[in-house]
C-alpha atoms as a PDB file:
ATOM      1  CA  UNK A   1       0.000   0.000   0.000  1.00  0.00           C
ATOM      2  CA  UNK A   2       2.785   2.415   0.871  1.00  0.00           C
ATOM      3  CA  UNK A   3       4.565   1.250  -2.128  1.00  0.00           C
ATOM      4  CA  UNK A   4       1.175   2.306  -4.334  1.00  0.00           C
ATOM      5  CA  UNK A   5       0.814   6.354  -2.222  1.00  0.00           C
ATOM      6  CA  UNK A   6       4.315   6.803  -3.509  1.00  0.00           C
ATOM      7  CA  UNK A   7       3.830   5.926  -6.729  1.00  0.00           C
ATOM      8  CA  UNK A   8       0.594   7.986  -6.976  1.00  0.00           C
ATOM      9  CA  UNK A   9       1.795  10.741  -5.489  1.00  0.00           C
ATOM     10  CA  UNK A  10       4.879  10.626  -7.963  1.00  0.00           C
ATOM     11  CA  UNK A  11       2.168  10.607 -10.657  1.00  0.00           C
ATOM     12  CA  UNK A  12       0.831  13.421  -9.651  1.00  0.00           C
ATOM     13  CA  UNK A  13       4.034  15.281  -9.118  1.00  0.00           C
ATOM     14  CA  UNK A  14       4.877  14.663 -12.547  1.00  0.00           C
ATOM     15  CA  UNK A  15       1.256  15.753 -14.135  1.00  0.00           C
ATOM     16  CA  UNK A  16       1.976  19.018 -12.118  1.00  0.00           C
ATOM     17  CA  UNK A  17       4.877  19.417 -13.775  1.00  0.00           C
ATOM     18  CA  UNK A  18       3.451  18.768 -17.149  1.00  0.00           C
ATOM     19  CA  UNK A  19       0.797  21.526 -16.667  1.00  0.00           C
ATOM     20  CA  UNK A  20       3.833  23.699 -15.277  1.00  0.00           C
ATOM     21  CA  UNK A  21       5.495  23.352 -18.338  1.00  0.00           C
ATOM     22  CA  UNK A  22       2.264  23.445 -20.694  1.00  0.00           C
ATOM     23  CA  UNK A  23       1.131  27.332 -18.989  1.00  0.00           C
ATOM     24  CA  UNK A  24       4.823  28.369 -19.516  1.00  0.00           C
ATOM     25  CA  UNK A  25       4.589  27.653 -23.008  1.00  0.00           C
ATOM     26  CA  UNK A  26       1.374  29.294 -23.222  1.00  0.00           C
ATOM     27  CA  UNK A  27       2.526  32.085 -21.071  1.00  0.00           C
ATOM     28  CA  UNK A  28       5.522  32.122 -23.631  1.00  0.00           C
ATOM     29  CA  UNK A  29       3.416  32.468 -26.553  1.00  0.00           C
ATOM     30  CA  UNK A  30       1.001  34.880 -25.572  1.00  0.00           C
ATOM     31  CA  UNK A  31       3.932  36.916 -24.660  1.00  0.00           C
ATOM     32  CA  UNK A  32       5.555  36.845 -28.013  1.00  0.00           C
ATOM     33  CA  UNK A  33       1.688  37.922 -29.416  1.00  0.00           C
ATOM     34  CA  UNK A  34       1.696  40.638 -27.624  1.00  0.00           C
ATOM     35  CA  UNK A  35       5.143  41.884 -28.623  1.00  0.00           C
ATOM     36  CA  UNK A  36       4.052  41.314 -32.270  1.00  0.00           C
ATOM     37  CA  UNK A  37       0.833  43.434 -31.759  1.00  0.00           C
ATOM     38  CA  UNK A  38       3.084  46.365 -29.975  1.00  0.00           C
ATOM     39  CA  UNK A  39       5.591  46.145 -32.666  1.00  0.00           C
ATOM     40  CA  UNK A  40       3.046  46.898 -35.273  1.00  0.00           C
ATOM     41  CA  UNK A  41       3.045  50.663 -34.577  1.00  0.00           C
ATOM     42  CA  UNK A  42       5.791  52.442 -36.949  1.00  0.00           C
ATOM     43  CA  UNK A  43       6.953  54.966 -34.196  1.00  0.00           C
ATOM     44  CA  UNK A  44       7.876  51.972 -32.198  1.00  0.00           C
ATOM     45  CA  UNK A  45       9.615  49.660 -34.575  1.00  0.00           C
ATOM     46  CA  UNK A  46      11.716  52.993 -35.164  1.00  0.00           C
ATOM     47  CA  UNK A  47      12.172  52.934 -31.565  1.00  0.00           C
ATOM     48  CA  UNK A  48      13.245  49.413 -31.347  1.00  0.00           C
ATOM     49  CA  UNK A  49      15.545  49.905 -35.103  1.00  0.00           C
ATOM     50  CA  UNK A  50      17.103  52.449 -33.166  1.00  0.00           C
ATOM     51  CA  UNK A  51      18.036  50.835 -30.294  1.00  0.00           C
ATOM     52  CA  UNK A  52      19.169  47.529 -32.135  1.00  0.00           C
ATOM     53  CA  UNK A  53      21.758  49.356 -34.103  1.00  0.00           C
ATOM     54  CA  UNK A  54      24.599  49.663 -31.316  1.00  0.00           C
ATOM     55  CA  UNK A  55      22.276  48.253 -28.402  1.00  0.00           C
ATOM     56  CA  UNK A  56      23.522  51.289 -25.851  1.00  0.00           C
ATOM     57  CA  UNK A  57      21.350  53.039 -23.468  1.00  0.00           C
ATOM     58  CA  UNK A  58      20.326  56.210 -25.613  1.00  0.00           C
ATOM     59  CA  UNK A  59      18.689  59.506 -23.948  1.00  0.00           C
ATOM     60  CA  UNK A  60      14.891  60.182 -24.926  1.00  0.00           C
ATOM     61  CA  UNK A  61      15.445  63.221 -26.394  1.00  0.00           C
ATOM     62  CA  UNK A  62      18.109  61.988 -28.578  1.00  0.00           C
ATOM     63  CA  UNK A  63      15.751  59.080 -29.692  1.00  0.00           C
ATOM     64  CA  UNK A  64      12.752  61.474 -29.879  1.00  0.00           C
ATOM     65  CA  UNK A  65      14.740  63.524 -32.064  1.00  0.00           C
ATOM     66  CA  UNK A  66      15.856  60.663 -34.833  1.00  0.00           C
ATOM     67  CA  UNK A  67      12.579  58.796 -34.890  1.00  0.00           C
ATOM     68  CA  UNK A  68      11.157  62.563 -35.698  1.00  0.00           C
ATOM     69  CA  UNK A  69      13.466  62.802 -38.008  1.00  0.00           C
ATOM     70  CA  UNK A  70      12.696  59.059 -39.989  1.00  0.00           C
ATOM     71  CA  UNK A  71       9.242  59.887 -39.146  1.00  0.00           C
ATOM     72  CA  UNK A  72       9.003  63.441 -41.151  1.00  0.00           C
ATOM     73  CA  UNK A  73      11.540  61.896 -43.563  1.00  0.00           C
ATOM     74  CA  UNK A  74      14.216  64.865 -42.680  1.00  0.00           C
ATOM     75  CA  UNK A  75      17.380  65.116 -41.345  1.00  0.00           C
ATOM     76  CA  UNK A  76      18.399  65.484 -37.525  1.00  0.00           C
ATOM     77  CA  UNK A  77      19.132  69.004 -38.228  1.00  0.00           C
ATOM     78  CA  UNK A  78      16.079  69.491 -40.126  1.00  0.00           C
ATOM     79  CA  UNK A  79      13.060  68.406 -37.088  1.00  0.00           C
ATOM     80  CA  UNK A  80      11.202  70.915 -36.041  1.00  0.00           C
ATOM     81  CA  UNK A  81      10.625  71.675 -32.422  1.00  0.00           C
ATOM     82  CA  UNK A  82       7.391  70.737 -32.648  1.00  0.00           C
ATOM     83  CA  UNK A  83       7.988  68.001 -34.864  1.00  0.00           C
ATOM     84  CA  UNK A  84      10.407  67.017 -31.953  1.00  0.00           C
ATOM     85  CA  UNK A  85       8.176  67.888 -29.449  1.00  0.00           C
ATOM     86  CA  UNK A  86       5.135  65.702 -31.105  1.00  0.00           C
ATOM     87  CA  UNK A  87       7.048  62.829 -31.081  1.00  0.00           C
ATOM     88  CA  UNK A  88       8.843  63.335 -27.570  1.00  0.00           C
ATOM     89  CA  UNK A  89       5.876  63.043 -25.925  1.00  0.00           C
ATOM     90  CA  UNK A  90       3.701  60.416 -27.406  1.00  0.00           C
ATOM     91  CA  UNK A  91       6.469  58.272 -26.568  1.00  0.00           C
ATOM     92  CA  UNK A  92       7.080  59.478 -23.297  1.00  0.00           C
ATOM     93  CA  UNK A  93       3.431  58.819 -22.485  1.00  0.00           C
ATOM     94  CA  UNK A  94       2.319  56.088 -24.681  1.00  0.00           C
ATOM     95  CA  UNK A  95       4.951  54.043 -26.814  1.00  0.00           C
ATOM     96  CA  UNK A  96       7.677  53.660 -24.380  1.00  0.00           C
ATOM     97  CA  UNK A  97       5.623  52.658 -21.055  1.00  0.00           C
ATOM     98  CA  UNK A  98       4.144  50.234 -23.390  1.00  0.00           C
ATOM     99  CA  UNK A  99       6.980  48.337 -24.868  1.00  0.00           C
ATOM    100  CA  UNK A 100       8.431  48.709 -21.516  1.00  0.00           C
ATOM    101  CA  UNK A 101       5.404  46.561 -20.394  1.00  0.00           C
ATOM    102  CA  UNK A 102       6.498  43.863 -22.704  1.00  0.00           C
ATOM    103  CA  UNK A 103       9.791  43.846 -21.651  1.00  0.00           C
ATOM    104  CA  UNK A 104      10.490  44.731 -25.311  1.00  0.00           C
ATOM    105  CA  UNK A 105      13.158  47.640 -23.620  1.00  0.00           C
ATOM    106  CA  UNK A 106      13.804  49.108 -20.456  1.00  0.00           C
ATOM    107  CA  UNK A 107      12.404  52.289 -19.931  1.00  0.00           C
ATOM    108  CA  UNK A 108      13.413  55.256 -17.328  1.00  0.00           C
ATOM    109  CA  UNK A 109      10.554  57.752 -17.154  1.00  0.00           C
ATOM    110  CA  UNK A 110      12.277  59.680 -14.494  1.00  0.00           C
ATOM    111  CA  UNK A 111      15.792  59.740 -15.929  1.00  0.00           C
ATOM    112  CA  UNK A 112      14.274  60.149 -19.489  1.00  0.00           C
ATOM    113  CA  UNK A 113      16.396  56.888 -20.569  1.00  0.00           C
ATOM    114  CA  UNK A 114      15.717  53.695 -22.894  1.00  0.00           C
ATOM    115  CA  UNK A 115      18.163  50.613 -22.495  1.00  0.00           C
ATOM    116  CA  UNK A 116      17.766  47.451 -24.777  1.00  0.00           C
ATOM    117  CA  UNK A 117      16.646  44.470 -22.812  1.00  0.00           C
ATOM    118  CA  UNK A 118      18.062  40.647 -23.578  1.00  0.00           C
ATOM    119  CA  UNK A 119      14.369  39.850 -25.566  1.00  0.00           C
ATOM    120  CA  UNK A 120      15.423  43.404 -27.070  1.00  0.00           C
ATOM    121  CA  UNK A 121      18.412  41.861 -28.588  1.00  0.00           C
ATOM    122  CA  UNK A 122      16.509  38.343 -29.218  1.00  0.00           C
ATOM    123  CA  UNK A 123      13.680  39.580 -31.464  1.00  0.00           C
ATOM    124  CA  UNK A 124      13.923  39.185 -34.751  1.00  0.00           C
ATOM    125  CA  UNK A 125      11.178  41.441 -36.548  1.00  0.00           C
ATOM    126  CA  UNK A 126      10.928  41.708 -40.092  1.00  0.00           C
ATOM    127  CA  UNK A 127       8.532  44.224 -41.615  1.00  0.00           C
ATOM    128  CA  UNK A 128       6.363  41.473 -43.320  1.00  0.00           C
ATOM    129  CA  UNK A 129       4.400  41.996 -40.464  1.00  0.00           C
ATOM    130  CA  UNK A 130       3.832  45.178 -41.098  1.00  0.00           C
ATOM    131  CA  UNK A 131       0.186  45.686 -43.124  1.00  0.00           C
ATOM    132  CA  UNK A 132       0.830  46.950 -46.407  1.00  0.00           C
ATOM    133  CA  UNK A 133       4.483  45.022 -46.624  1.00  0.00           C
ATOM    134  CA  UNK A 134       3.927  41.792 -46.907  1.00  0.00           C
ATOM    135  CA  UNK A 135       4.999  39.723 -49.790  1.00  0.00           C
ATOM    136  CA  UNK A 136       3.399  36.586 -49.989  1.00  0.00           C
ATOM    137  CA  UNK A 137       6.307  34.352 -50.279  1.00  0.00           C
ATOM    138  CA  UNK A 138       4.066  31.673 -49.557  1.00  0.00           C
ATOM    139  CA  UNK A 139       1.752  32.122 -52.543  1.00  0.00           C
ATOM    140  CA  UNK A 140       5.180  32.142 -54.554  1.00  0.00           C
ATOM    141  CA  UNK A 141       6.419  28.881 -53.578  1.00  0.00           C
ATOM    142  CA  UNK A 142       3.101  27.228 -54.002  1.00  0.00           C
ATOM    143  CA  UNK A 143       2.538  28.524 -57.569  1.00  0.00           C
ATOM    144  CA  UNK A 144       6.189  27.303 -58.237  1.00  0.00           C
ATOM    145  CA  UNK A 145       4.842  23.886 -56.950  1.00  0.00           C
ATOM    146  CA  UNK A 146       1.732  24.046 -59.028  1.00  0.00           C
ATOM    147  CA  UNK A 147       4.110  24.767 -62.041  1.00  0.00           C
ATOM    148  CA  UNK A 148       6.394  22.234 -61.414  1.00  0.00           C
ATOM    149  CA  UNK A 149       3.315  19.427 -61.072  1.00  0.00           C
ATOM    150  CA  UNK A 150       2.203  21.124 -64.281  1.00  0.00           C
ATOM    151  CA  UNK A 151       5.730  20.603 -66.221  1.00  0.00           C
ATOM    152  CA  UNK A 152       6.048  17.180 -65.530  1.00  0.00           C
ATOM    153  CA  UNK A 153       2.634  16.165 -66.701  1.00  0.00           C
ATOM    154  CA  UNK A 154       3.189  17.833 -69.585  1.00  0.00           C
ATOM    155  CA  UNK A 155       6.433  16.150 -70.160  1.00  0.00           C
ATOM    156  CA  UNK A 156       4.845  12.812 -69.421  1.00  0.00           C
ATOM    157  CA  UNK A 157       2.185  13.600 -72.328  1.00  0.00           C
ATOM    158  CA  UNK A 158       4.960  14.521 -74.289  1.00  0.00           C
ATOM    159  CA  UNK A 159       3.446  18.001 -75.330  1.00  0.00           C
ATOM    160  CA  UNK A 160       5.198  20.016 -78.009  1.00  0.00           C
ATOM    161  CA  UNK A 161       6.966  21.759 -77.518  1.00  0.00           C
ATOM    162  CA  UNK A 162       7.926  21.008 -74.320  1.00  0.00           C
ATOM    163  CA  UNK A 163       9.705  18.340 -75.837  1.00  0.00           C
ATOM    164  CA  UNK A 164      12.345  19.930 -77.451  1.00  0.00           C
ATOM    165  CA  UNK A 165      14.056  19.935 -73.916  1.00  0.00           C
ATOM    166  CA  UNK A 166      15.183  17.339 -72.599  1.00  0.00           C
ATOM    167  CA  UNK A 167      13.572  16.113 -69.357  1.00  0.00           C
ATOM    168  CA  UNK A 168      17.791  16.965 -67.575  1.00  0.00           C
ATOM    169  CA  UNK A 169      17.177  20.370 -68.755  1.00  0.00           C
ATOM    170  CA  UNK A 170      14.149  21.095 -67.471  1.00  0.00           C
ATOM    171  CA  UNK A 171      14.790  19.687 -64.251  1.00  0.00           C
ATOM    172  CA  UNK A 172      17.753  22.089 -64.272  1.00  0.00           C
ATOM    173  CA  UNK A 173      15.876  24.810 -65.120  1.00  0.00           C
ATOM    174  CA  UNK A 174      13.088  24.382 -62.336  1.00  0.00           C
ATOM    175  CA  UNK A 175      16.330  23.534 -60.150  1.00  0.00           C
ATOM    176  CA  UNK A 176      17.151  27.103 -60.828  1.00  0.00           C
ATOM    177  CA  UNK A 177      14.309  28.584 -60.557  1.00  0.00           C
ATOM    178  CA  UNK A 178      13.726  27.291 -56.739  1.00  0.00           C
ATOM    179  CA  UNK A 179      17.045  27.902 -55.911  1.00  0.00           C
ATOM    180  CA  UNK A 180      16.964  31.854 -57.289  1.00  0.00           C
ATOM    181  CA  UNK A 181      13.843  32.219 -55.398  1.00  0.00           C
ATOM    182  CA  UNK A 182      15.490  30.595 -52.208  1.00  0.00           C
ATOM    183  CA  UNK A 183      18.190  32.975 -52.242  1.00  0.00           C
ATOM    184  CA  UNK A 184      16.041  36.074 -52.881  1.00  0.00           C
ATOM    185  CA  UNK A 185      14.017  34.890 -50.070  1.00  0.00           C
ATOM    186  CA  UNK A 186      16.535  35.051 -47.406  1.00  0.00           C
ATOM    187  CA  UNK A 187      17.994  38.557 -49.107  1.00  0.00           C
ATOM    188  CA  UNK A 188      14.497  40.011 -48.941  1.00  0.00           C
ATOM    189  CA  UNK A 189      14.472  38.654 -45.311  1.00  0.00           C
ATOM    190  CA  UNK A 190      17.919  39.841 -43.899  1.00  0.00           C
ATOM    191  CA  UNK A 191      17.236  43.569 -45.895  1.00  0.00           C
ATOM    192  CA  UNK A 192      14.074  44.056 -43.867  1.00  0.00           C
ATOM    193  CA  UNK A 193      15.406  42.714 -40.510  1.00  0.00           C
ATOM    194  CA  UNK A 194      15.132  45.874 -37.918  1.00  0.00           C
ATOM    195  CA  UNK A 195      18.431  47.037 -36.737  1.00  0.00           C
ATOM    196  CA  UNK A 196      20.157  46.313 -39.693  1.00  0.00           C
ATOM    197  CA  UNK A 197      21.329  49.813 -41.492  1.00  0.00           C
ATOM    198  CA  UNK A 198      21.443  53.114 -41.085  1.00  0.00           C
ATOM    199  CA  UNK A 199      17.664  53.997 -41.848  1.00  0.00           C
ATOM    200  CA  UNK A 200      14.452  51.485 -40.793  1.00  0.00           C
ATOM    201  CA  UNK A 201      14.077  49.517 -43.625  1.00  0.00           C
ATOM    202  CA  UNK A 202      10.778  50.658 -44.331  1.00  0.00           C
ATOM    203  CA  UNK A 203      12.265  53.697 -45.126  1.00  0.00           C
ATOM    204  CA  UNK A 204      15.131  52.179 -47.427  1.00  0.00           C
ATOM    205  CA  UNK A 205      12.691  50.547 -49.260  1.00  0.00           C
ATOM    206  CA  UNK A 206       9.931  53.232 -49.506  1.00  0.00           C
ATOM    207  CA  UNK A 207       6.373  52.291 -49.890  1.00  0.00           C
ATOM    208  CA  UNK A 208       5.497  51.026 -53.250  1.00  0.00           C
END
């Protein structure tokens, strides 16, 4: 009997540490939702750009003054004081305490000072999450699929003129093809990774 309490009781020690583990995962995930749904305000993926290029604490009014100045398209020189002033305090009131909240940065209110945080330095946020962005890499790869299926049924039925290739060079061809689109892929991918450059990439890029 004792021999059956301890093995219960281990039981439920371990399904206690299943559902430990399952509502940190949870916990885990919900947390990276919410970081998404913060970071998908411009002002403060400029905020976060900025503090990803050298990851140093940085003075709001320094930071105020550059997103301004991606913001209004300008140079630092070239912000207005109430340009500056606009953006100074809708982050001092709204953007900052909020990504602050999610742990996104580390945020000062009294010293007026914004320090990157280790999931700072973790996140990875490319701006095909940003609406209007996107490009539906997805819907590429598929239609090169539905292509591909395409080709070799038509090479099976031997349709002219297909068949003036050989089936080698068409397999080299579609080879290619995925592998160009691969590599274009991770390009597009590094080129719109926050913190990388001098200017946010949706700026580099401009909206088309």
């Amino acid at each position: 009997m004792a021999q059956q309490h301890r093995t219960d009781e281990s039981r439920r020690v371990d399904r206690g540490e299943e559902t430990d583990a399952v509502d940190d995962a949870l916990e885990e995930d919900l947390s990276k939702g919410e970081i998404f749904e913060v970071l998908r305000n411009q002002r403060r993926r400029y905020v976060l750009h900025y503090l990803k290029q050298d990851g140093r604490p940085v003075e709001l009014g320094d930071l105020a003054q550059q997103v301004a100045a991606w913001e209004y398209e300008t140079t630092l020189e070239g912000v207005t004081p109430e340009q500056r002033k606009r953006v100074y305090t809708t982050l001092q009131q709204t953007h900052l305490p909020k990504m602050d909240e999610a742990g996104i940065l580390a945020f000062d209110s009294d010293a007026g000072r914004i320090e990157a945080t280790d999931r700072t330095r973790d996140i990875t946020v490319y701006l095909e999450i940003v609406p209007g962005h996107e490009f539906a890499w997805r819907e590429l790869y598929l239609s090169l699929g539905a292509v591909g299926c395409a080709l070799v049924a038509a090479l099976w039925l031997e349709i002219y003129p297909l068949t003036l290739l050989s089936d080698l060079t068409w397999a080299g061809i579609v080879s290619v093809t995925v592998t160009a689109t691969a590599v274009a892929h991770i390009y597009y991918e590094r080129q719109m990774r926050l913190g990388r450059g001098e200017q946010p990439p949706e700026l580099s890029f401009g909206d088309d």
